[in-house]
C-alpha atoms as a PDB file:
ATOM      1  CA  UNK A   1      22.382  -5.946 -17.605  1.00  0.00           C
ATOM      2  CA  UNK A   2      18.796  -6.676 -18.551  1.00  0.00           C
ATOM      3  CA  UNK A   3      17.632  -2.944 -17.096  1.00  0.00           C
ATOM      4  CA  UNK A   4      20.471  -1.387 -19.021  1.00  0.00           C
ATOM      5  CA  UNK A   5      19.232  -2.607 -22.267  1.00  0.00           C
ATOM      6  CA  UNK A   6      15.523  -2.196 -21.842  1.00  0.00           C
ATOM      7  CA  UNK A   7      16.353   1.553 -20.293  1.00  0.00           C
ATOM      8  CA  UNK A   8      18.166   2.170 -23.559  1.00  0.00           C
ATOM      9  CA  UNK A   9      15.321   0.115 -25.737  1.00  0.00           C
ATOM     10  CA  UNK A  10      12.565   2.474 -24.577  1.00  0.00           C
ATOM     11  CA  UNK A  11      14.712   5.287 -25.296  1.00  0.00           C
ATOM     12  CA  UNK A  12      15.034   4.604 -29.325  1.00  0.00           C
ATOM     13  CA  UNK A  13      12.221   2.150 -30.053  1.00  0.00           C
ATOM     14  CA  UNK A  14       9.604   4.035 -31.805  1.00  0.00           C
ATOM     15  CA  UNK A  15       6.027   4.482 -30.114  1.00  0.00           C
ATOM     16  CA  UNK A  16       4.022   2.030 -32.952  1.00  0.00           C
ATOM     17  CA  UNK A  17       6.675  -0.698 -31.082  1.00  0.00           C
ATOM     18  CA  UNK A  18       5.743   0.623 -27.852  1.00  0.00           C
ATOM     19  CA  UNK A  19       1.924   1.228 -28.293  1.00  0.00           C
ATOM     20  CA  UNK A  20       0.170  -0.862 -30.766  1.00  0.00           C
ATOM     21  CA  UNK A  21      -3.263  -2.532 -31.068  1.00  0.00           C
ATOM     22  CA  UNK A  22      -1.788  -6.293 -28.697  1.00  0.00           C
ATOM     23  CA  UNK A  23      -0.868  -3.446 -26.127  1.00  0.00           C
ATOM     24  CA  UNK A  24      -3.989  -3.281 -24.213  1.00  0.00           C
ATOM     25  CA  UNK A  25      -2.012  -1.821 -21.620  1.00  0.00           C
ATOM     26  CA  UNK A  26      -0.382   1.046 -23.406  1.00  0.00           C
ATOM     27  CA  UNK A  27      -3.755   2.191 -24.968  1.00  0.00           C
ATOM     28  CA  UNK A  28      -4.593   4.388 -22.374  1.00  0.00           C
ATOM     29  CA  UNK A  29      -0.912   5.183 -20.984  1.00  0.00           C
ATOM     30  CA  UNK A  30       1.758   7.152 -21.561  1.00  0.00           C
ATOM     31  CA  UNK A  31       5.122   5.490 -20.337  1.00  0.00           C
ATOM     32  CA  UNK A  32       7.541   7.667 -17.960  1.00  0.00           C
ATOM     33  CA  UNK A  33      10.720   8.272 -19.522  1.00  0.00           C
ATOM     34  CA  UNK A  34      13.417   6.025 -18.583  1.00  0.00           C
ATOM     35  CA  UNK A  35      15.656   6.659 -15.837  1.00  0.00           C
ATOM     36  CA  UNK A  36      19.274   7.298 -16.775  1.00  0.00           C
ATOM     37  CA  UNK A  37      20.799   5.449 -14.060  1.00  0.00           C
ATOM     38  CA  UNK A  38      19.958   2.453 -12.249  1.00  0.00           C
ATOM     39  CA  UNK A  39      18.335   2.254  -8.803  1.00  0.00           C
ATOM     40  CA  UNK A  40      21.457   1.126  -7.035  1.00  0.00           C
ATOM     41  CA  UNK A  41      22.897   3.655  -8.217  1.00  0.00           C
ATOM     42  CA  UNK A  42      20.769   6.253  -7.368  1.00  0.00           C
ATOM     43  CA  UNK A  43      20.185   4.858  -3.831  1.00  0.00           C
ATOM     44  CA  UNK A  44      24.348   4.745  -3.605  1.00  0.00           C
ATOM     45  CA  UNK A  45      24.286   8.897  -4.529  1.00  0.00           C
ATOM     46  CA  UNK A  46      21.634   9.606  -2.148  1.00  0.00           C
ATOM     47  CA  UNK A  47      21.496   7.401   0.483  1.00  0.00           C
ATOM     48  CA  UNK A  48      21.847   8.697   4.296  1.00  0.00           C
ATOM     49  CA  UNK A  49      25.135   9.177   6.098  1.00  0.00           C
END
């Protein structure tokens, strides 16, 4: 539940929330865009027969 509603958060917060000056982090970054599905449920779709 907690990945569903940070995948969503980084979707619609806007960047000054994302990247600001107590970011240290962020400063230099970009962040990757957020995956639309979860990683069971990617591993579920792909995984080997």
């Amino acid at each position: 539940m907690i990945g569903t509603i940070a995948r969503y958060a980084i979707r619609i917060l806007p960047r000054t929330f994302l990247y600001n000056r107590w970011n240290i982090w962020g400063k230099g970054r970009e962040m990757p865009p957020a995956p639309k599905e979860t990683f069971d449920q990617w591993y579920n779709k792909n995984k080997p027969q």
